[in-house]
N, C-alpha and C. Protein backbone atom coordinates (compact mmCIF):
# COMPACT_ATOMS: atom_id res chain seq x y z
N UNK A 1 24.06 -8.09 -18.93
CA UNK A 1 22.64 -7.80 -18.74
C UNK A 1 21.83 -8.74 -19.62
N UNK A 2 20.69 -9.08 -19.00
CA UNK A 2 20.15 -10.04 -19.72
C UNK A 2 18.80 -9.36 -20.94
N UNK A 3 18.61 -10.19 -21.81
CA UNK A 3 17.89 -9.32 -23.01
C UNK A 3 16.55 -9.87 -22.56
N UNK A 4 15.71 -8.73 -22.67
CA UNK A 4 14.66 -8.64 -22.48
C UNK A 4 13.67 -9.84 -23.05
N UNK A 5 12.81 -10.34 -22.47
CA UNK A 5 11.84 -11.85 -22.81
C UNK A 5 10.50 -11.06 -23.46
N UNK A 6 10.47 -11.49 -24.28
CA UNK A 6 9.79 -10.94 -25.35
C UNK A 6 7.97 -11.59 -24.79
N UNK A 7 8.08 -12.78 -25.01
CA UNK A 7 7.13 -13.20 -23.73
C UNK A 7 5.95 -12.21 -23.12
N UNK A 8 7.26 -11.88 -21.92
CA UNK A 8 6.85 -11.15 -20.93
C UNK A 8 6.26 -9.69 -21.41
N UNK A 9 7.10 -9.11 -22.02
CA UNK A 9 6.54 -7.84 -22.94
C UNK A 9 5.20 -8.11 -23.66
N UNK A 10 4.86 -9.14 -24.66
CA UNK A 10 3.81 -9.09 -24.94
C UNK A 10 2.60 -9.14 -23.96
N UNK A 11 2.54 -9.81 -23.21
CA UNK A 11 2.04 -10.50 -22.21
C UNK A 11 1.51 -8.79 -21.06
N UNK A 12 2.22 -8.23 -21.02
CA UNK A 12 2.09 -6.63 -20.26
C UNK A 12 1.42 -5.54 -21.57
N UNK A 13 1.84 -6.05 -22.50
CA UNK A 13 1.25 -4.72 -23.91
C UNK A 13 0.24 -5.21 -23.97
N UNK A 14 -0.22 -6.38 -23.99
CA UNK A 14 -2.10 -7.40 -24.30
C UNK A 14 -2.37 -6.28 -23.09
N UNK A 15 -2.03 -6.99 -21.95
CA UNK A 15 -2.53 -6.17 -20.56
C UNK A 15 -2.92 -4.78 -20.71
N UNK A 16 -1.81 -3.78 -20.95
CA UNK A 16 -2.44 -2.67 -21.31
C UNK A 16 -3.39 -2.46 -22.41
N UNK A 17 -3.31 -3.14 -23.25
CA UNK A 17 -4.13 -2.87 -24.60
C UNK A 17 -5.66 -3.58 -24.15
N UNK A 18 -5.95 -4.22 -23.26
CA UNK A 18 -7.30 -4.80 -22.92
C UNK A 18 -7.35 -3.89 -22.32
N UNK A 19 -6.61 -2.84 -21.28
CA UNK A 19 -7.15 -1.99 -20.15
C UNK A 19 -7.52 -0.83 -20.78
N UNK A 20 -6.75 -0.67 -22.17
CA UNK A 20 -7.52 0.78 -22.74
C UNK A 20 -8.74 0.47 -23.89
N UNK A 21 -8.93 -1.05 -24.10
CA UNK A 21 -10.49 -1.15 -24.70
C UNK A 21 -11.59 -1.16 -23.25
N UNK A 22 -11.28 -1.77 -22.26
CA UNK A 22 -12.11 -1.34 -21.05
C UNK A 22 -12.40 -0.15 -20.98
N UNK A 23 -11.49 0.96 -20.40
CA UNK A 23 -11.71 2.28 -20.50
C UNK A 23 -12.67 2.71 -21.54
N UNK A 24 -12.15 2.68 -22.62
CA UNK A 24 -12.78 3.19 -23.91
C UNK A 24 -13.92 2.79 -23.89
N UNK A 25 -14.16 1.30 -23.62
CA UNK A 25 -15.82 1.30 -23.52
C UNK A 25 -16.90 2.03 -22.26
N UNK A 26 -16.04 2.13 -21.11
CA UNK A 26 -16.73 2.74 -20.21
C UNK A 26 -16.97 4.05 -20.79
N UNK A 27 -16.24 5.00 -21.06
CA UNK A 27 -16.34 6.20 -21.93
C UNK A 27 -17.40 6.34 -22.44
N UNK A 28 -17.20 5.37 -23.41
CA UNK A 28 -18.25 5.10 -24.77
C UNK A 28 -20.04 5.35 -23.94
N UNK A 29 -19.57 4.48 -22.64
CA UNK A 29 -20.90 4.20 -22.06
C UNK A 29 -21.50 5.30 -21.22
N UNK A 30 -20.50 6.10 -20.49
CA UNK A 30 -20.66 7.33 -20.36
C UNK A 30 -21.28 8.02 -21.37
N UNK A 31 -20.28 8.45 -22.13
CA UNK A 31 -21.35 9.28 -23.69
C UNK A 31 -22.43 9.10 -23.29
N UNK A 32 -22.54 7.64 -24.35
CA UNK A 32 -24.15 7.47 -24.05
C UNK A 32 -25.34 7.54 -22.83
N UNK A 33 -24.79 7.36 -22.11
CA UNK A 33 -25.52 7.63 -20.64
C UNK A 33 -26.06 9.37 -20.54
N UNK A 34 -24.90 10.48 -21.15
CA UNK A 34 -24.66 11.27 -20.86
C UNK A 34 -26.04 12.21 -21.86
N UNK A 35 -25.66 11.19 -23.23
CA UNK A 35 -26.71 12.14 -24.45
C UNK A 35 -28.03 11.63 -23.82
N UNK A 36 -28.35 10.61 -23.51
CA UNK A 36 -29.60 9.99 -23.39
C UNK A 36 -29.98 11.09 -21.98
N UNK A 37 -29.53 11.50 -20.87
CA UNK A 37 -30.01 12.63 -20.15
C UNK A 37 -30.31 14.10 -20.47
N UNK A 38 -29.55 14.08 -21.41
CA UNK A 38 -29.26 15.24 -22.03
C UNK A 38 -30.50 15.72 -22.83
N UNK A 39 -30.80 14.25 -23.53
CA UNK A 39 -32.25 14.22 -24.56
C UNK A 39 -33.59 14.42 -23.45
N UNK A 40 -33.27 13.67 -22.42
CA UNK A 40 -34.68 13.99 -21.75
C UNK A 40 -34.81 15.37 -20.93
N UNK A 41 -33.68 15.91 -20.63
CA UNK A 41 -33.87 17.08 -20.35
C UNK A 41 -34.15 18.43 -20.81
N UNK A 42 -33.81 18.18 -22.25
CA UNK A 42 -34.26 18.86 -23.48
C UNK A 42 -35.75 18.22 -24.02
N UNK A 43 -35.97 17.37 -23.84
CA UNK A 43 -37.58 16.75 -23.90
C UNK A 43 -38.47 17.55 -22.98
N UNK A 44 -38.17 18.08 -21.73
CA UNK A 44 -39.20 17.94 -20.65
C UNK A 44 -39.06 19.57 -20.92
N UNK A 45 -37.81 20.19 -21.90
CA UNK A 45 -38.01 21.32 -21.30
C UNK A 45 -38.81 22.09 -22.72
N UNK A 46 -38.88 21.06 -23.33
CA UNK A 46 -39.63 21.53 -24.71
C UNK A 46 -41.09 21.36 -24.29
N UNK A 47 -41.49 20.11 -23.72
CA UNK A 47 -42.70 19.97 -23.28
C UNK A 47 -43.33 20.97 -22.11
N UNK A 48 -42.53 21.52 -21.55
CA UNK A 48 -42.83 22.66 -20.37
C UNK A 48 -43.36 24.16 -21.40
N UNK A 49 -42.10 24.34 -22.23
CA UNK A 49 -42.51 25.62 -22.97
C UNK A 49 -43.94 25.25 -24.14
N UNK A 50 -43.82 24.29 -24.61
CA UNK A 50 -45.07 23.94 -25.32
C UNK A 50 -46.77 24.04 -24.47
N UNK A 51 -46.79 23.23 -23.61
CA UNK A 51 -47.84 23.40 -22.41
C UNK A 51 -47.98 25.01 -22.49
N UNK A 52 -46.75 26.20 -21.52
CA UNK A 52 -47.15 27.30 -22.11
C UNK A 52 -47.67 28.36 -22.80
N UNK A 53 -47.31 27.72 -23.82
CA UNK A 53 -47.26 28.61 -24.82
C UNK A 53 -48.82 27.70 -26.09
N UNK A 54 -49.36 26.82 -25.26
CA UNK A 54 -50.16 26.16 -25.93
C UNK A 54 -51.32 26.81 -26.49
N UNK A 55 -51.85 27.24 -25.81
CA UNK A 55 -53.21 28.12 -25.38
C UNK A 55 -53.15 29.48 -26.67
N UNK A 56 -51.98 29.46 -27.12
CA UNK A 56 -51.48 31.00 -27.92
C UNK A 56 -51.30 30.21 -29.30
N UNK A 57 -50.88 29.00 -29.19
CA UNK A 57 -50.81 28.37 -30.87
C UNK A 57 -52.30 27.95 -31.46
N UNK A 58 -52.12 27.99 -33.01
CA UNK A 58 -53.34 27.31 -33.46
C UNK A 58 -53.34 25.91 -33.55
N UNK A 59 -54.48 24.92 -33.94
CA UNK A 59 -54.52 23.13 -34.14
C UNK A 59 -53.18 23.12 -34.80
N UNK A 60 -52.80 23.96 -36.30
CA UNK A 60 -52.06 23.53 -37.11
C UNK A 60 -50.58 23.14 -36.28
N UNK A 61 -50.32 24.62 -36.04
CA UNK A 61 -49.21 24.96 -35.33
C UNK A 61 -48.58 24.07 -34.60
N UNK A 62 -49.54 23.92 -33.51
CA UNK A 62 -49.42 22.55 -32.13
C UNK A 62 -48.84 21.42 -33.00
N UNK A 63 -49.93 21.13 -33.76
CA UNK A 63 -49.64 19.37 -34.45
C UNK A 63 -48.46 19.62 -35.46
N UNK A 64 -48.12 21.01 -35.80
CA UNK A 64 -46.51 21.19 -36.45
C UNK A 64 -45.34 20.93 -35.41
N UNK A 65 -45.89 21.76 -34.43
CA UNK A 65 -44.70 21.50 -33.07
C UNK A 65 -44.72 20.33 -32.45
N UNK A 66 -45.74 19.65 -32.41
CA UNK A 66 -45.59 18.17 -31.67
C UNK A 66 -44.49 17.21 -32.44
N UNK A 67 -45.11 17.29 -33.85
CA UNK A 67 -44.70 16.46 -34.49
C UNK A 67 -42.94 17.21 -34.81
N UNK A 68 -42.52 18.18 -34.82
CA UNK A 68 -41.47 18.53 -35.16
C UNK A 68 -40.67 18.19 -33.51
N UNK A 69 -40.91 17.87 -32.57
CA UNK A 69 -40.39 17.17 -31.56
C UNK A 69 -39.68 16.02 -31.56
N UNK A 70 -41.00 15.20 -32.08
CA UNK A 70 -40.57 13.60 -32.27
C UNK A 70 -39.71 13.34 -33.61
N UNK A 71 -39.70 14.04 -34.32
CA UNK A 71 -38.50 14.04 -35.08
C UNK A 71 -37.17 14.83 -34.91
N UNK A 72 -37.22 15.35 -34.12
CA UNK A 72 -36.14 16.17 -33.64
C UNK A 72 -35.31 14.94 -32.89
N UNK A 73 -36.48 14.28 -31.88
CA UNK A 73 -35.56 13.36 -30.68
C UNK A 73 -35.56 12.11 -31.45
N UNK A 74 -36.02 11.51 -32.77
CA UNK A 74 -35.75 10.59 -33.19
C UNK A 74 -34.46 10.51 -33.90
N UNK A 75 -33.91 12.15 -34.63
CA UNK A 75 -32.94 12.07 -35.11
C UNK A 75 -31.88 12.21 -34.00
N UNK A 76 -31.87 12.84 -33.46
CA UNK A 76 -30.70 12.80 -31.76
C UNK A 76 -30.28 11.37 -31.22
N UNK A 77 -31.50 10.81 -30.70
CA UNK A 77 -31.17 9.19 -31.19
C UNK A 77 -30.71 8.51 -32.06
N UNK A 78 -30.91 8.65 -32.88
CA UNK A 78 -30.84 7.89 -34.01
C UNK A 78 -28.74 8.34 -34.09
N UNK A 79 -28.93 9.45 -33.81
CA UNK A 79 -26.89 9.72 -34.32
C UNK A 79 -26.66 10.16 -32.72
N UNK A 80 -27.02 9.74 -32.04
CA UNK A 80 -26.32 9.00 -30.42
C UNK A 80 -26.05 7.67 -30.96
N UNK A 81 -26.77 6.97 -30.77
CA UNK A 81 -26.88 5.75 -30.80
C UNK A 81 -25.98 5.28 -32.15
N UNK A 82 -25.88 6.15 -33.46
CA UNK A 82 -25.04 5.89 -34.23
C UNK A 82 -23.24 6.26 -34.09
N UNK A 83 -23.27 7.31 -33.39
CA UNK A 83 -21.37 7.76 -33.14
C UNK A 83 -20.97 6.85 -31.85
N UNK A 84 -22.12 6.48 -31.23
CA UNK A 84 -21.61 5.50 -29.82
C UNK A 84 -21.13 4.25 -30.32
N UNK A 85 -22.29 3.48 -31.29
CA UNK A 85 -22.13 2.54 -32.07
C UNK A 85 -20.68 2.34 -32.59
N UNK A 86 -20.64 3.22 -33.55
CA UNK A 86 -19.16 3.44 -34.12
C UNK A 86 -18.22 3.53 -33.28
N UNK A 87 -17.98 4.56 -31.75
CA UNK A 87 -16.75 4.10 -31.28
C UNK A 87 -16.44 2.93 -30.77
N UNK A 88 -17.85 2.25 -30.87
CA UNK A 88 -17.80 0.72 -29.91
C UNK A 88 -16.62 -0.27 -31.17
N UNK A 89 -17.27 0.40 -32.28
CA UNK A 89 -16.17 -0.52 -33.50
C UNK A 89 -15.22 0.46 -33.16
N UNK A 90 -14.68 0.84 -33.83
CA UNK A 90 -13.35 1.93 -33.69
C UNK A 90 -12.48 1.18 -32.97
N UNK A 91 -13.35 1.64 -31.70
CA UNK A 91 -12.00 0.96 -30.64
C UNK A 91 -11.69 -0.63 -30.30
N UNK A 92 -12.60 -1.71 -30.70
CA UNK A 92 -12.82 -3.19 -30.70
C UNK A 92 -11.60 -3.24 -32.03
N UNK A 93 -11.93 -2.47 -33.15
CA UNK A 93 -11.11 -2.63 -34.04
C UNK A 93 -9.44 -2.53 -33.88
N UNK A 94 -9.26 -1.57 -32.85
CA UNK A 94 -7.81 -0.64 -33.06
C UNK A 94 -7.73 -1.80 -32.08
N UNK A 95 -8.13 -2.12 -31.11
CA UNK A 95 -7.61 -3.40 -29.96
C UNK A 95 -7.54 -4.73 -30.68
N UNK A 96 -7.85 -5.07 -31.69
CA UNK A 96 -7.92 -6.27 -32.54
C UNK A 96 -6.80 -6.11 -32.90
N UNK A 97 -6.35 -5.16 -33.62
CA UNK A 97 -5.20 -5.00 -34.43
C UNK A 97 -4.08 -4.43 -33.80
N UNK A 98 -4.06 -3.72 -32.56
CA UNK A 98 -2.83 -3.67 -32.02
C UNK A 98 -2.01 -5.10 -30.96
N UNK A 99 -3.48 -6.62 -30.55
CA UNK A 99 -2.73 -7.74 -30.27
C UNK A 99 -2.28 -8.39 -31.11
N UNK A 100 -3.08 -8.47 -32.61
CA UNK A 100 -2.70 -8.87 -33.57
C UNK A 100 -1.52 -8.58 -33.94
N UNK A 101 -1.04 -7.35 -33.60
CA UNK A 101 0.48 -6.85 -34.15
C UNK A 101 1.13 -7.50 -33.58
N UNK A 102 1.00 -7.63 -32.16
CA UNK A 102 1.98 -7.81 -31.03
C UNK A 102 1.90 -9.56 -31.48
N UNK A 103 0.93 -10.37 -31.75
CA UNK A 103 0.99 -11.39 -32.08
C UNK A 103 1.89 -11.98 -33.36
N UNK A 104 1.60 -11.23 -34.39
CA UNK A 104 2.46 -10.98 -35.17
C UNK A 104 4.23 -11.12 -35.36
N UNK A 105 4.33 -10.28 -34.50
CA UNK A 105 6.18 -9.69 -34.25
C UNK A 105 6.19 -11.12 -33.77
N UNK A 106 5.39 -11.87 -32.40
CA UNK A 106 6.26 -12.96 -31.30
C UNK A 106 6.14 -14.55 -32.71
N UNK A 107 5.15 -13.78 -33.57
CA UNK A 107 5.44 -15.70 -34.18
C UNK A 107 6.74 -14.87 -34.90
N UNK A 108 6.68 -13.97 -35.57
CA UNK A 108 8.04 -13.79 -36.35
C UNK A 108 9.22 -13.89 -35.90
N UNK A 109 9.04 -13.48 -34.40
CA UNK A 109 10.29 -13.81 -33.53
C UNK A 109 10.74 -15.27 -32.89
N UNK A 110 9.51 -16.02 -33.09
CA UNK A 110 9.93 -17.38 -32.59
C UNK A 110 10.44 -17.85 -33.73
N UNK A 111 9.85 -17.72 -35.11
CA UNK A 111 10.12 -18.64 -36.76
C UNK A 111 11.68 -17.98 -37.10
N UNK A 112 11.81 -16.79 -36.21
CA UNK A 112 14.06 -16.02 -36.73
C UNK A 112 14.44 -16.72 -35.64
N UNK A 113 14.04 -17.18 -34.81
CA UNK A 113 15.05 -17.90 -33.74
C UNK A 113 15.15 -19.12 -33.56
């Protein structure tokens, strides 16, 4: 039986290892696609009950609740946009370093042979 071509193995592990940073970024992009709907639907539905309930608050109140909005959805953003960020490294990282490995082993295996 003939011994496996090392080659060829790397050459199929790159392959898979690019196909699961693809994935992972589509994911990633999902997420984000997913919070960013998520935020406006929680936007429109804050702005619906506010309108409501407007007429019953005082100046203070309102300009407490307005403003406690836009900081609400600035911080939601702000750590969307930050854990998305991060898996975008995470996983660029773990795919760096798992061809690198594989790169690794084939020079070590060409410099023992």
């Amino acid at each position: 039986m003939d011994k496996p071509d090392f080659k060829n193995f790397a050459s199929a592990a790159k392959a898979g290892i690019a196909n699961f940073g693809t994935a992972a970024h589509k994911a990633i992009d999902l997420y984000r696609e997913g919070g960013e709907r998520l935020a406006a639907v929680a936007g429109e539905r804050w702005d619906t009950a506010f309108r409501q309930s407007k007429k019953e608050l005082d100046a203070d109140t309102r300009k407490n609740a307005q403003h406690a909005r836009e900081v609400f959805a600035r911080y939601y953003e702000r750590g969307l946009a930050l854990s998305a960020d991060g898996a975008v490294v995470a996983v660029d990282t773990l795919v760096g370093a798992w061809i690198a490995g594989i790169d690794r082993v084939g020079a070590y295996k060409h410099a023992k042979a």
